[in-house]
C-alpha atoms as a PDB file:
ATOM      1  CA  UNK A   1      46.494  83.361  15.305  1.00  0.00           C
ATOM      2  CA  UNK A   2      49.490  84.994  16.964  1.00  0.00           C
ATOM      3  CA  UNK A   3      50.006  88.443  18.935  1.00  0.00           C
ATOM      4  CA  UNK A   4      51.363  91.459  17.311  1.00  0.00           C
ATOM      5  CA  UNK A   5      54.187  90.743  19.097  1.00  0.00           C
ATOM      6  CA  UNK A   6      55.301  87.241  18.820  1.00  0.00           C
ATOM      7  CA  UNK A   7      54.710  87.672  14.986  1.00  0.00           C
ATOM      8  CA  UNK A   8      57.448  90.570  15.419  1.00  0.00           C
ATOM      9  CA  UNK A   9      59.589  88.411  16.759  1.00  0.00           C
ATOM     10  CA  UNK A  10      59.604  85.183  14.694  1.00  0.00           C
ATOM     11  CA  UNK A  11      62.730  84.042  12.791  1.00  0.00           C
ATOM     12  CA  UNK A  12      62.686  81.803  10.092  1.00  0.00           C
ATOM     13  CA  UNK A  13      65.488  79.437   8.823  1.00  0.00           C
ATOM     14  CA  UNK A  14      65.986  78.066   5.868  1.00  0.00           C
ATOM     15  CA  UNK A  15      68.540  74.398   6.076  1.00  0.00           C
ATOM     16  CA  UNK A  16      69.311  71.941   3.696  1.00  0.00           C
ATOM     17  CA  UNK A  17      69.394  68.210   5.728  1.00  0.00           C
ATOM     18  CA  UNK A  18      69.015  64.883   4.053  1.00  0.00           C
ATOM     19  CA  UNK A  19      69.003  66.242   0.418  1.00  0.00           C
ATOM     20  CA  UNK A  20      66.055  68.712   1.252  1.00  0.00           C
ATOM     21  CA  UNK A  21      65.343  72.268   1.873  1.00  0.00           C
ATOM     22  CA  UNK A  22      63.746  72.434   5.347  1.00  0.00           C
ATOM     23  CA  UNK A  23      61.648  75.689   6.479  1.00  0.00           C
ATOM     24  CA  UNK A  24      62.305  76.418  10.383  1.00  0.00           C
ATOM     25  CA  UNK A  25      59.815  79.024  12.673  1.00  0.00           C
ATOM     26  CA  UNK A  26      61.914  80.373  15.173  1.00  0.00           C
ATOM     27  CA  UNK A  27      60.523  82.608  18.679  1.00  0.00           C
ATOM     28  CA  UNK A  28      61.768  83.773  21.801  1.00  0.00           C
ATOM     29  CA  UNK A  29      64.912  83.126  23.928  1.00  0.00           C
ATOM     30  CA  UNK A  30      65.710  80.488  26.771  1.00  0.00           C
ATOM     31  CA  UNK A  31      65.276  76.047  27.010  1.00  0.00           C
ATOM     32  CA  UNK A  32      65.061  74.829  24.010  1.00  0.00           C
ATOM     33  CA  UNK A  33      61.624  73.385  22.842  1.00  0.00           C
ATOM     34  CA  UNK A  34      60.815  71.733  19.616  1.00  0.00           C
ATOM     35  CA  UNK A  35      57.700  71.565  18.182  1.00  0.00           C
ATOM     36  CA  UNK A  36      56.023  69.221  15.401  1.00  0.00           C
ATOM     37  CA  UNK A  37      52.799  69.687  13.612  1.00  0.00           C
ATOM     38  CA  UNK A  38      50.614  67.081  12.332  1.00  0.00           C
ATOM     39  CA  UNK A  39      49.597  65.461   9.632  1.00  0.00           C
ATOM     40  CA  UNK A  40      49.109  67.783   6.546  1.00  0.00           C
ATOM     41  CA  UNK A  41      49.646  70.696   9.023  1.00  0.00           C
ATOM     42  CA  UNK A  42      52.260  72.676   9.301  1.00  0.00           C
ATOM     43  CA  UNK A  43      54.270  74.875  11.408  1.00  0.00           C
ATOM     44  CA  UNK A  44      52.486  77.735  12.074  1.00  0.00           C
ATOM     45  CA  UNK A  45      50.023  75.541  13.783  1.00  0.00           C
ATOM     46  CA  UNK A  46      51.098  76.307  17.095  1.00  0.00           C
ATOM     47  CA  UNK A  47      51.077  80.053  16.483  1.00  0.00           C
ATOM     48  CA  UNK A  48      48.624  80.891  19.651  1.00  0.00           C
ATOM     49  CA  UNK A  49      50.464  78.357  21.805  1.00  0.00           C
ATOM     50  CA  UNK A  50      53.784  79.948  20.742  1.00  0.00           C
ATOM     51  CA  UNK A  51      52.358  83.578  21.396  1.00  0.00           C
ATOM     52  CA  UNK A  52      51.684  82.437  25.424  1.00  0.00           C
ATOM     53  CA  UNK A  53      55.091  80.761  25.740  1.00  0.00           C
ATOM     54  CA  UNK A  54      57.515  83.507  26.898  1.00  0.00           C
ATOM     55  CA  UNK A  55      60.667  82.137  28.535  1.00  0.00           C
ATOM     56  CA  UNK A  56      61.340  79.429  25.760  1.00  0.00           C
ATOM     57  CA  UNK A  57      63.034  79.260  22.278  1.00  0.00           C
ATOM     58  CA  UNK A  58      60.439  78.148  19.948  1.00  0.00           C
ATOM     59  CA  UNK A  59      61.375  75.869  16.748  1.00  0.00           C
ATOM     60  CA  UNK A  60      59.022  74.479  14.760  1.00  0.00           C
ATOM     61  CA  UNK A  61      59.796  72.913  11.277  1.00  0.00           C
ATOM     62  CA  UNK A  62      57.435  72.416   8.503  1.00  0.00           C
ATOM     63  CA  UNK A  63      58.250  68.628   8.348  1.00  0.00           C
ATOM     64  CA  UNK A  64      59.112  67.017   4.682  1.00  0.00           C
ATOM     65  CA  UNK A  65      56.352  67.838   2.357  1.00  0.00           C
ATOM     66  CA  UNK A  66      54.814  69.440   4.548  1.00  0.00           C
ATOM     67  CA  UNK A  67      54.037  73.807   4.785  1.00  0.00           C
ATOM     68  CA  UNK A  68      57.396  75.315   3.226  1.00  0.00           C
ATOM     69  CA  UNK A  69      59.555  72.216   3.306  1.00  0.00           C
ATOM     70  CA  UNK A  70      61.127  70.395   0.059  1.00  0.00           C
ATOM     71  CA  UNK A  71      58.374  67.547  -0.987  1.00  0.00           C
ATOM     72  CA  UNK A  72      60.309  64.228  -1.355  1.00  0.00           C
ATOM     73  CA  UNK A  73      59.984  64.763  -5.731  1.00  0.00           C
ATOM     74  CA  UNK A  74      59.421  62.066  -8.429  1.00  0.00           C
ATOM     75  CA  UNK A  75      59.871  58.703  -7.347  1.00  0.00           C
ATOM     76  CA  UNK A  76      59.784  59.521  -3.182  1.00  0.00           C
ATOM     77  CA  UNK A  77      57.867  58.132  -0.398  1.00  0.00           C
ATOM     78  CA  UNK A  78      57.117  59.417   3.452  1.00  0.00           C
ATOM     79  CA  UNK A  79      57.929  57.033   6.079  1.00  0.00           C
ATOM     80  CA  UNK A  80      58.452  57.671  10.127  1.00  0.00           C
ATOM     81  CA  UNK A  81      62.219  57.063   9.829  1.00  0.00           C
ATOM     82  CA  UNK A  82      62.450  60.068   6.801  1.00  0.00           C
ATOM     83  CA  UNK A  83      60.721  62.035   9.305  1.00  0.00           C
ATOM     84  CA  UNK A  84      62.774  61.294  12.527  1.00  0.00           C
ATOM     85  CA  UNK A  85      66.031  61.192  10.800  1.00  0.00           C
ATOM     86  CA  UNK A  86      65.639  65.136   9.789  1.00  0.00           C
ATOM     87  CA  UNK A  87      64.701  65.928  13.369  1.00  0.00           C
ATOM     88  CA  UNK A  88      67.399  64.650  14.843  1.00  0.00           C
ATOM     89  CA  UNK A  89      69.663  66.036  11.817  1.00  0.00           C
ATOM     90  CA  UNK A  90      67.918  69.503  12.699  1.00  0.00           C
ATOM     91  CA  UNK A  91      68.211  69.096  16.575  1.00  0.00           C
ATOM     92  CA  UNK A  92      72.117  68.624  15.751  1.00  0.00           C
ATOM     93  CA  UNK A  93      71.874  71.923  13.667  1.00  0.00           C
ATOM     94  CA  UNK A  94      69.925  74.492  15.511  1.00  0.00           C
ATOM     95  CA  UNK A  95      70.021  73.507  19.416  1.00  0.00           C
ATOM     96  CA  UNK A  96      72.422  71.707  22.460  1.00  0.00           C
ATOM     97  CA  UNK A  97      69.971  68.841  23.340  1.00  0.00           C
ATOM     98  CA  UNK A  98      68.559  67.371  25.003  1.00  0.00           C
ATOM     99  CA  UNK A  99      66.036  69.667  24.161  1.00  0.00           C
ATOM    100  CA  UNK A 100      61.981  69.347  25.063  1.00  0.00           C
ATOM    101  CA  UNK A 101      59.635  67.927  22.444  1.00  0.00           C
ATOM    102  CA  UNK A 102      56.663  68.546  21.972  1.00  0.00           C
ATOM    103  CA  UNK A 103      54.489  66.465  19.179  1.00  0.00           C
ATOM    104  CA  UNK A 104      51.152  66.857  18.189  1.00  0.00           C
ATOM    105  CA  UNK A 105      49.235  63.831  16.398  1.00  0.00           C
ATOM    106  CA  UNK A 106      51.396  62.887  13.719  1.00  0.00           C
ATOM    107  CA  UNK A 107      54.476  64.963  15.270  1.00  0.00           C
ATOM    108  CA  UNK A 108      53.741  62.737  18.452  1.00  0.00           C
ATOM    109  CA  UNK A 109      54.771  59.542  17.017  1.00  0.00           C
ATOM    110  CA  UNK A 110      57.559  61.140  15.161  1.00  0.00           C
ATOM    111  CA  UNK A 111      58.836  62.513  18.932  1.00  0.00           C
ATOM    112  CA  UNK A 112      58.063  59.281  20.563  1.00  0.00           C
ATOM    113  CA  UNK A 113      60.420  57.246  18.022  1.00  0.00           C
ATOM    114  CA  UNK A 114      63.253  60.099  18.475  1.00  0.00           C
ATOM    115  CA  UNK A 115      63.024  59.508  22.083  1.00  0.00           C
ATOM    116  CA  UNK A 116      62.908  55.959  21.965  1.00  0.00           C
ATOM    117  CA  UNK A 117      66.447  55.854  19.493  1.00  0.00           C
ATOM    118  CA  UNK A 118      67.917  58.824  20.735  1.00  0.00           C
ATOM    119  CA  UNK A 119      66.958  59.605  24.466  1.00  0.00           C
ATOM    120  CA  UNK A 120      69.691  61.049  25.145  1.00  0.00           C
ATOM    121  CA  UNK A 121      68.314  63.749  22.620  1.00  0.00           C
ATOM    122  CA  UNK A 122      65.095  64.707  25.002  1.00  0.00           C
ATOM    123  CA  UNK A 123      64.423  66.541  28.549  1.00  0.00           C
ATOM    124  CA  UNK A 124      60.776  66.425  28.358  1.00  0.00           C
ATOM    125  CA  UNK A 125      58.761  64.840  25.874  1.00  0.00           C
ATOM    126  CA  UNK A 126      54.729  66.371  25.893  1.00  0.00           C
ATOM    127  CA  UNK A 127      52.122  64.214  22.856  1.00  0.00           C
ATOM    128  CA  UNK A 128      49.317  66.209  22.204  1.00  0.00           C
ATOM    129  CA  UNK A 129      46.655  63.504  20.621  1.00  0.00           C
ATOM    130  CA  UNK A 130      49.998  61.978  20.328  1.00  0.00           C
ATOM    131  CA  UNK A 131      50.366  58.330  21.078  1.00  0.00           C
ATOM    132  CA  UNK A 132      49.519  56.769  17.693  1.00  0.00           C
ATOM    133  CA  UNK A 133      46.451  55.924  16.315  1.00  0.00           C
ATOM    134  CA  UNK A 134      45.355  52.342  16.182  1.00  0.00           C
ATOM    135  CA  UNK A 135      46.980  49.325  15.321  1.00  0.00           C
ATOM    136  CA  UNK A 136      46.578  47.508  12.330  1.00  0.00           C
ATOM    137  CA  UNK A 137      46.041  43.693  11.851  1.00  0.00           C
ATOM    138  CA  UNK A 138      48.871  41.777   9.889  1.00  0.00           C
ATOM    139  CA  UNK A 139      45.865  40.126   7.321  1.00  0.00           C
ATOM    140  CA  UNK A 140      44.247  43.839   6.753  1.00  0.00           C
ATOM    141  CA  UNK A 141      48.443  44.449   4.817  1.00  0.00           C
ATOM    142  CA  UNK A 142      47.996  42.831   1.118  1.00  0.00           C
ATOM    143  CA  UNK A 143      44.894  44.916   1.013  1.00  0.00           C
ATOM    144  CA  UNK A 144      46.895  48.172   2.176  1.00  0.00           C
ATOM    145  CA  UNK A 145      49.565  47.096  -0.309  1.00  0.00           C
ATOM    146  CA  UNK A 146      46.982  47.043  -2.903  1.00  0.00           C
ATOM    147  CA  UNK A 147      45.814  50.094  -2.048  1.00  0.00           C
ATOM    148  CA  UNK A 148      48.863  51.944  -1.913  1.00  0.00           C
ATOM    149  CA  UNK A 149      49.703  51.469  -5.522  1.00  0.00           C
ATOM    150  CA  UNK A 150      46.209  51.683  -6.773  1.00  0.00           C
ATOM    151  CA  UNK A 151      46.517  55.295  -4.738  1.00  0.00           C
ATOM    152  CA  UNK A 152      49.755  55.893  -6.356  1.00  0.00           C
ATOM    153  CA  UNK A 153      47.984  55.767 -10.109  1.00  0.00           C
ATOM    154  CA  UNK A 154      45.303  57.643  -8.734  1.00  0.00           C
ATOM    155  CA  UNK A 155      47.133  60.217  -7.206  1.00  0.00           C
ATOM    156  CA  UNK A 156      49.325  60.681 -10.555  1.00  0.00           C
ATOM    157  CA  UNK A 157      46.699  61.526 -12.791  1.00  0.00           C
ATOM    158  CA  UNK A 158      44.672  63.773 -10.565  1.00  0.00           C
ATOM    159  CA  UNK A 159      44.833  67.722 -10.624  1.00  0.00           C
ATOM    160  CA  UNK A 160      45.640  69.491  -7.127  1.00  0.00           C
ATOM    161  CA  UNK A 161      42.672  70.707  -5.322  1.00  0.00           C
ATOM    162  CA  UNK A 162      42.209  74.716  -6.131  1.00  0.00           C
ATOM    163  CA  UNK A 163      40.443  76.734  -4.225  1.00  0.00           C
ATOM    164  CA  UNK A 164      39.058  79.779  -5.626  1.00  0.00           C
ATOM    165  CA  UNK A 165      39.846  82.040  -2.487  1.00  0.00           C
ATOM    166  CA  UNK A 166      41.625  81.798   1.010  1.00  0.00           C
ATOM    167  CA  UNK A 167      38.325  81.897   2.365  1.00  0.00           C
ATOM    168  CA  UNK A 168      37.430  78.905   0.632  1.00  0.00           C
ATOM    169  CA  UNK A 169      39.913  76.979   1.659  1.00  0.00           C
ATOM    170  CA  UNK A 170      39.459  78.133   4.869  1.00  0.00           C
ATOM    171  CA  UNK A 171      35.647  76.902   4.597  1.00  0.00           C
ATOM    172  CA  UNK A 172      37.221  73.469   3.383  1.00  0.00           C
ATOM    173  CA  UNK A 173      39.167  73.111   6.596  1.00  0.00           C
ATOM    174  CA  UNK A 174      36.043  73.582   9.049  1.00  0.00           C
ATOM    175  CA  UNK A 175      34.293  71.528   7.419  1.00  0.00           C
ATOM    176  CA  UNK A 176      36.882  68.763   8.453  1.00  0.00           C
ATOM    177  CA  UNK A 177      37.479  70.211  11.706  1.00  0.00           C
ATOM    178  CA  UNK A 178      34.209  72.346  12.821  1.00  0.00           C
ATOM    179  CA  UNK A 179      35.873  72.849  16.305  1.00  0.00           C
ATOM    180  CA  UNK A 180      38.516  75.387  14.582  1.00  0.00           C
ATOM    181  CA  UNK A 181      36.861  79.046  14.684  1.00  0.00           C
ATOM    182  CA  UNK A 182      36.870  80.968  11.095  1.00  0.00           C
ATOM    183  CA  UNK A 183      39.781  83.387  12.308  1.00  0.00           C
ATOM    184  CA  UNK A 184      42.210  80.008  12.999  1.00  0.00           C
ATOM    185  CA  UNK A 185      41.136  78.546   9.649  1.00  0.00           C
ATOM    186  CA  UNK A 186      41.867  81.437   7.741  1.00  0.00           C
ATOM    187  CA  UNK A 187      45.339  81.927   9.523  1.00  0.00           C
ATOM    188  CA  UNK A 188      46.409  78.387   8.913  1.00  0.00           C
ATOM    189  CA  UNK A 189      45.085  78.534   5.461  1.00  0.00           C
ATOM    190  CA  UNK A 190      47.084  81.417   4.549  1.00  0.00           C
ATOM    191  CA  UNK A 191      50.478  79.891   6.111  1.00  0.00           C
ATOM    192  CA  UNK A 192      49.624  76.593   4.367  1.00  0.00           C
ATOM    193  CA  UNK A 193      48.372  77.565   0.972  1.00  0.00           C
ATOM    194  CA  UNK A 194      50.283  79.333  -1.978  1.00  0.00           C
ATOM    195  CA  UNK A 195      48.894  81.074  -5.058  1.00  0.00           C
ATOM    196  CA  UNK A 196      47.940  79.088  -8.224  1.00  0.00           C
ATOM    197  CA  UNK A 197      46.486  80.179 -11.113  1.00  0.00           C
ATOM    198  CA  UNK A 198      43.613  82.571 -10.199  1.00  0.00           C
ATOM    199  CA  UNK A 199      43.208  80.622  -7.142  1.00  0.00           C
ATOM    200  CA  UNK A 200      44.994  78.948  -4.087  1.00  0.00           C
ATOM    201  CA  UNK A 201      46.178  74.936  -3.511  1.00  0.00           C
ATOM    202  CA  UNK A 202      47.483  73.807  -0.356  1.00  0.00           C
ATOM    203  CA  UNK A 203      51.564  73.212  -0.150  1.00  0.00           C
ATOM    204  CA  UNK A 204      51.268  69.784   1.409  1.00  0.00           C
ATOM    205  CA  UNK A 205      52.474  67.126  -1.220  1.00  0.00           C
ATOM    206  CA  UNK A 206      49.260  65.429  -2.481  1.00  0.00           C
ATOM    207  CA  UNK A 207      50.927  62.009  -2.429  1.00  0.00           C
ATOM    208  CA  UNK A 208      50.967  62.371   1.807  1.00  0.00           C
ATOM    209  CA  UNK A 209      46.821  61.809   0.599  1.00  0.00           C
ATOM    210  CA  UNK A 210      47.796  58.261  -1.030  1.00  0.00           C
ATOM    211  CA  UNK A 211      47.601  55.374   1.470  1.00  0.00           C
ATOM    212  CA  UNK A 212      50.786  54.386   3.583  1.00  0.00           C
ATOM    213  CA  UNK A 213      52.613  51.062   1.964  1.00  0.00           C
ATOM    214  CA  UNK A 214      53.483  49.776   5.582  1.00  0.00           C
ATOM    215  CA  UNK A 215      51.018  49.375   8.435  1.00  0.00           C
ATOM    216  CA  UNK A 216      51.126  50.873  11.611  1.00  0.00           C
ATOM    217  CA  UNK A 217      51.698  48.269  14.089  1.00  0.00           C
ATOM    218  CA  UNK A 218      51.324  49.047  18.026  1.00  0.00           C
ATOM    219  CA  UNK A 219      53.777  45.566  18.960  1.00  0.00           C
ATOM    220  CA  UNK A 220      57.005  48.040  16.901  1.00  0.00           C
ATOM    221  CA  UNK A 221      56.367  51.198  19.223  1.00  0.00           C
ATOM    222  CA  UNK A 222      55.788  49.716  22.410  1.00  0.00           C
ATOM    223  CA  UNK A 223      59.763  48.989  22.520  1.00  0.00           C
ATOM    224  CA  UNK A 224      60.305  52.731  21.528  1.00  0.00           C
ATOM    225  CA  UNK A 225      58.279  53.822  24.303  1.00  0.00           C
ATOM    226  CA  UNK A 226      59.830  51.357  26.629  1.00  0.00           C
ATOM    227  CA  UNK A 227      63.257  53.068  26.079  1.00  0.00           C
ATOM    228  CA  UNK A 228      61.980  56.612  26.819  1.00  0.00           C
ATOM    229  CA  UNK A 229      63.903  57.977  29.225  1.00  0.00           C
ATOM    230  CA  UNK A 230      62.653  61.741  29.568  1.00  0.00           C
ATOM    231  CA  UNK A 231      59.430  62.783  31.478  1.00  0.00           C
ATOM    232  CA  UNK A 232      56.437  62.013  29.251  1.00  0.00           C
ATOM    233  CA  UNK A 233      53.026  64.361  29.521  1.00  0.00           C
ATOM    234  CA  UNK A 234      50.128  63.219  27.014  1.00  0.00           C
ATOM    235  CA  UNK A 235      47.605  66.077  26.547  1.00  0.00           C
ATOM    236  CA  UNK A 236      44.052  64.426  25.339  1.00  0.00           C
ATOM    237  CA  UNK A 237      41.490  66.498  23.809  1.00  0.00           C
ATOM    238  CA  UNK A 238      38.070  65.507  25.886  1.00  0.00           C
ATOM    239  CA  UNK A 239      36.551  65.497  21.843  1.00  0.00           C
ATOM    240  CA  UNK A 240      40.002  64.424  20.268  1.00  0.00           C
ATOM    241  CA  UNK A 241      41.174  61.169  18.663  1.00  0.00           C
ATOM    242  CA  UNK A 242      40.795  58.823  21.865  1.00  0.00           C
ATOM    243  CA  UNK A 243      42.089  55.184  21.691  1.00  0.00           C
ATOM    244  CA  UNK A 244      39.994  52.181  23.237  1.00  0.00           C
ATOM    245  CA  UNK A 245      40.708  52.329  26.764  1.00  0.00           C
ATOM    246  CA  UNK A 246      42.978  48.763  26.539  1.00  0.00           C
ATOM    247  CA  UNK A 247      45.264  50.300  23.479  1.00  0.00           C
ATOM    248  CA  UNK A 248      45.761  53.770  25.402  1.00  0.00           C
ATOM    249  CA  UNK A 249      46.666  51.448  28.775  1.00  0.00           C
ATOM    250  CA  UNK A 250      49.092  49.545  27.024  1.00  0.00           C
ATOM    251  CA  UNK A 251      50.600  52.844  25.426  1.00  0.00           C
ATOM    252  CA  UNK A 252      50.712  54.536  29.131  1.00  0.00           C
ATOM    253  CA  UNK A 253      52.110  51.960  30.724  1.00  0.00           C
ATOM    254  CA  UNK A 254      55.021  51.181  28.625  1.00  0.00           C
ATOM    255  CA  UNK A 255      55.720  54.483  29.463  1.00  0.00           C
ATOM    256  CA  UNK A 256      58.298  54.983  32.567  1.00  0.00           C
ATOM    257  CA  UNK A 257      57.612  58.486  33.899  1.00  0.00           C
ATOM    258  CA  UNK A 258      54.180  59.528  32.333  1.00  0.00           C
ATOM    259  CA  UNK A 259      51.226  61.860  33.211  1.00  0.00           C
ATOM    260  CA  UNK A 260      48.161  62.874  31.437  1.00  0.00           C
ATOM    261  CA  UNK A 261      45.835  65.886  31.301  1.00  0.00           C
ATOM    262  CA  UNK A 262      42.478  65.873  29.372  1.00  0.00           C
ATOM    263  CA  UNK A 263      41.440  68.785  28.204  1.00  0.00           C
ATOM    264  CA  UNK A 264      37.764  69.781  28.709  1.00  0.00           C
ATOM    265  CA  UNK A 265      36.237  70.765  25.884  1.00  0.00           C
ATOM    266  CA  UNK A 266      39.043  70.517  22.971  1.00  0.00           C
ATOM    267  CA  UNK A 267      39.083  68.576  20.056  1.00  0.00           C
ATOM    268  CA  UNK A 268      42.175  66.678  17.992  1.00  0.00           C
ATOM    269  CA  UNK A 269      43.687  70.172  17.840  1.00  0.00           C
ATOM    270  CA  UNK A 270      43.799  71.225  21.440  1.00  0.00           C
ATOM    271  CA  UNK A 271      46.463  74.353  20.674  1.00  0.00           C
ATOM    272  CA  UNK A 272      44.254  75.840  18.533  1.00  0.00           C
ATOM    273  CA  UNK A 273      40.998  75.275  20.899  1.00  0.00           C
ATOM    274  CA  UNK A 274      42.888  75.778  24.245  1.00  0.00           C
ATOM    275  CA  UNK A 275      45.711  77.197  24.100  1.00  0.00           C
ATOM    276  CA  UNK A 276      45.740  79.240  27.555  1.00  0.00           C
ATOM    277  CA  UNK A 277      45.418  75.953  29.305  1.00  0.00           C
ATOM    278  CA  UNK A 278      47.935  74.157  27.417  1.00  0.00           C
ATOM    279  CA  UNK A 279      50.369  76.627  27.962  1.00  0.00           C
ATOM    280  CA  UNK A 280      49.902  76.625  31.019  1.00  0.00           C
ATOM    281  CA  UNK A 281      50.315  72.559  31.679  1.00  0.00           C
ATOM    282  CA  UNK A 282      53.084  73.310  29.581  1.00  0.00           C
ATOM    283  CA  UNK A 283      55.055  75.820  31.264  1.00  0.00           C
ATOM    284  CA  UNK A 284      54.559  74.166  34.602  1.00  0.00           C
ATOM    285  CA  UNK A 285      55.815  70.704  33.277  1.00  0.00           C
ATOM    286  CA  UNK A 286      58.766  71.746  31.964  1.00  0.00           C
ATOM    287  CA  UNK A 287      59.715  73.869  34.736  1.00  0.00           C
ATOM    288  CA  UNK A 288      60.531  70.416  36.475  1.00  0.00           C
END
């Protein structure tokens, strides 16, 4: 996924913040920029982008749970303020903010809720497929409840997915994502899998499959948007995750200093799909 190169010169770090051992990818010299995966991703997601990003220090965590990061353990949960709180513990550790952010999907609500609390924590804020997904209505939540615990007994008594190769795997992935070529897949399915028996299961802590206890709810992170104070970019994939055009107005314009760039021909994953362009929309916004 990367060049010779940048693979030469990536660091890794290894910190223990709120109880857990977090797993840190580290590149390059200069601004700071932070970046956070998605949803049952994990850091080596942004490997192309990374290699095309001279000029920049690189960090990328595997989030909790998540790649080489400490899962939660017996009894734990994942919820938005677990994830923020170990950003901003690891922004205190490893940089001199205000740093940039950069968030895709899942990593872009977790950036736009750091920014929000902690602006003074953020230069430049860029959401790849980034501004949350859709809202949820308050009488859909005793049915979520329900199905939260019902996903919790579930969960418990079923064995982790093994996949008899990395190629396998790797097959399992496109078949979620067909706009990831086979040389991507394979990459992030050898960063994000480990060895198991005479086969391979992925590191991501099943229980991020159960359903979330709490509901999303758009009227909570309008106010966290609202109080952004950095520079905002959103990066849409022209085949990615788009919200109805009312939600995404809403979203945009509770946003002070915003842009946006579509992306032709990228899906939900736009570094893996594009990265030249990205990089460069991204080295000329944070230039500013």
């Amino acid at each position: 996924m990367d060049s010779p190169d940048s693979r030469t010169a990536m660091r890794e770090h290894l910190l223990d913040l709120g109880g857990l051992r977090h797993h840190v990818v580290e590149r390059g010299a200069g601004p700071t920029v932070l970046l956070l995966h998605g949803y049952l991703d994990h850091a080596r997601v942004f490997d192309r982008l990374a290699a095309r990003l001279e000029g920049f220090r690189l960090l990328a965590p595997d989030l909790r749970g998540h790649g080489d990061t400490s899962a939660v353990g017996a009894g734990g949960h994942y919820y938005f303020p677990d994830y923020i709180a170990d950003v901003h513990a690891l922004i205190t550790a490893l940089a001199d903010p205000p740093v940039a952010v950069v968030g895709h999907s899942m990593g872009g609500g977790v950036a736009c809720y750091l920014a929000g609390a902690f602006p003074e924590l953020v230069s430049h804020l860029v959401l790849i497929e980034g501004i949350g997904p859709p809202g949820s209505r308050f009488a859909d939540a005793p049915l979520q409840l329900r199905g939260f615990v019902e996903d919790l007994a579930r969960a418990a008594a079923r064995p982790r997915k093994r996949f008899p190769s990395l190629e396998a795997a790797a097959d399992r992935v496109r078949q979620r994502n067909p706009r990831i070529g086979p040389e991507d897949a394979l990459a992030l399915v050898r960063a994000g899998t480990r060895p198991d028996g005479d086969g391979v299961v992925w590191k991501f802590d099943p229980l991020h499959q159960t359903r979330s206890a709490i509901q999303f709810q758009e009227e909570q992170l309008l106010p966290f948007l609202a109080r952004i104070t950095a520079p905002v970019l959103v990066i849409e994939g022209e085949h990615g995750y788009l919200l109805d055009d009312a939600t995404r107005a809403r979203r945009l314009a509770a946003l002070a200093h915003v842009e946006t760039v579509r992306i032709p021909g990228a899906g939900h994953h736009v570094q893996l799909d594009a990265p030249d362009l990205l990089a460069d929309h991204l080295r000329a916004f944070l230039a500013r």
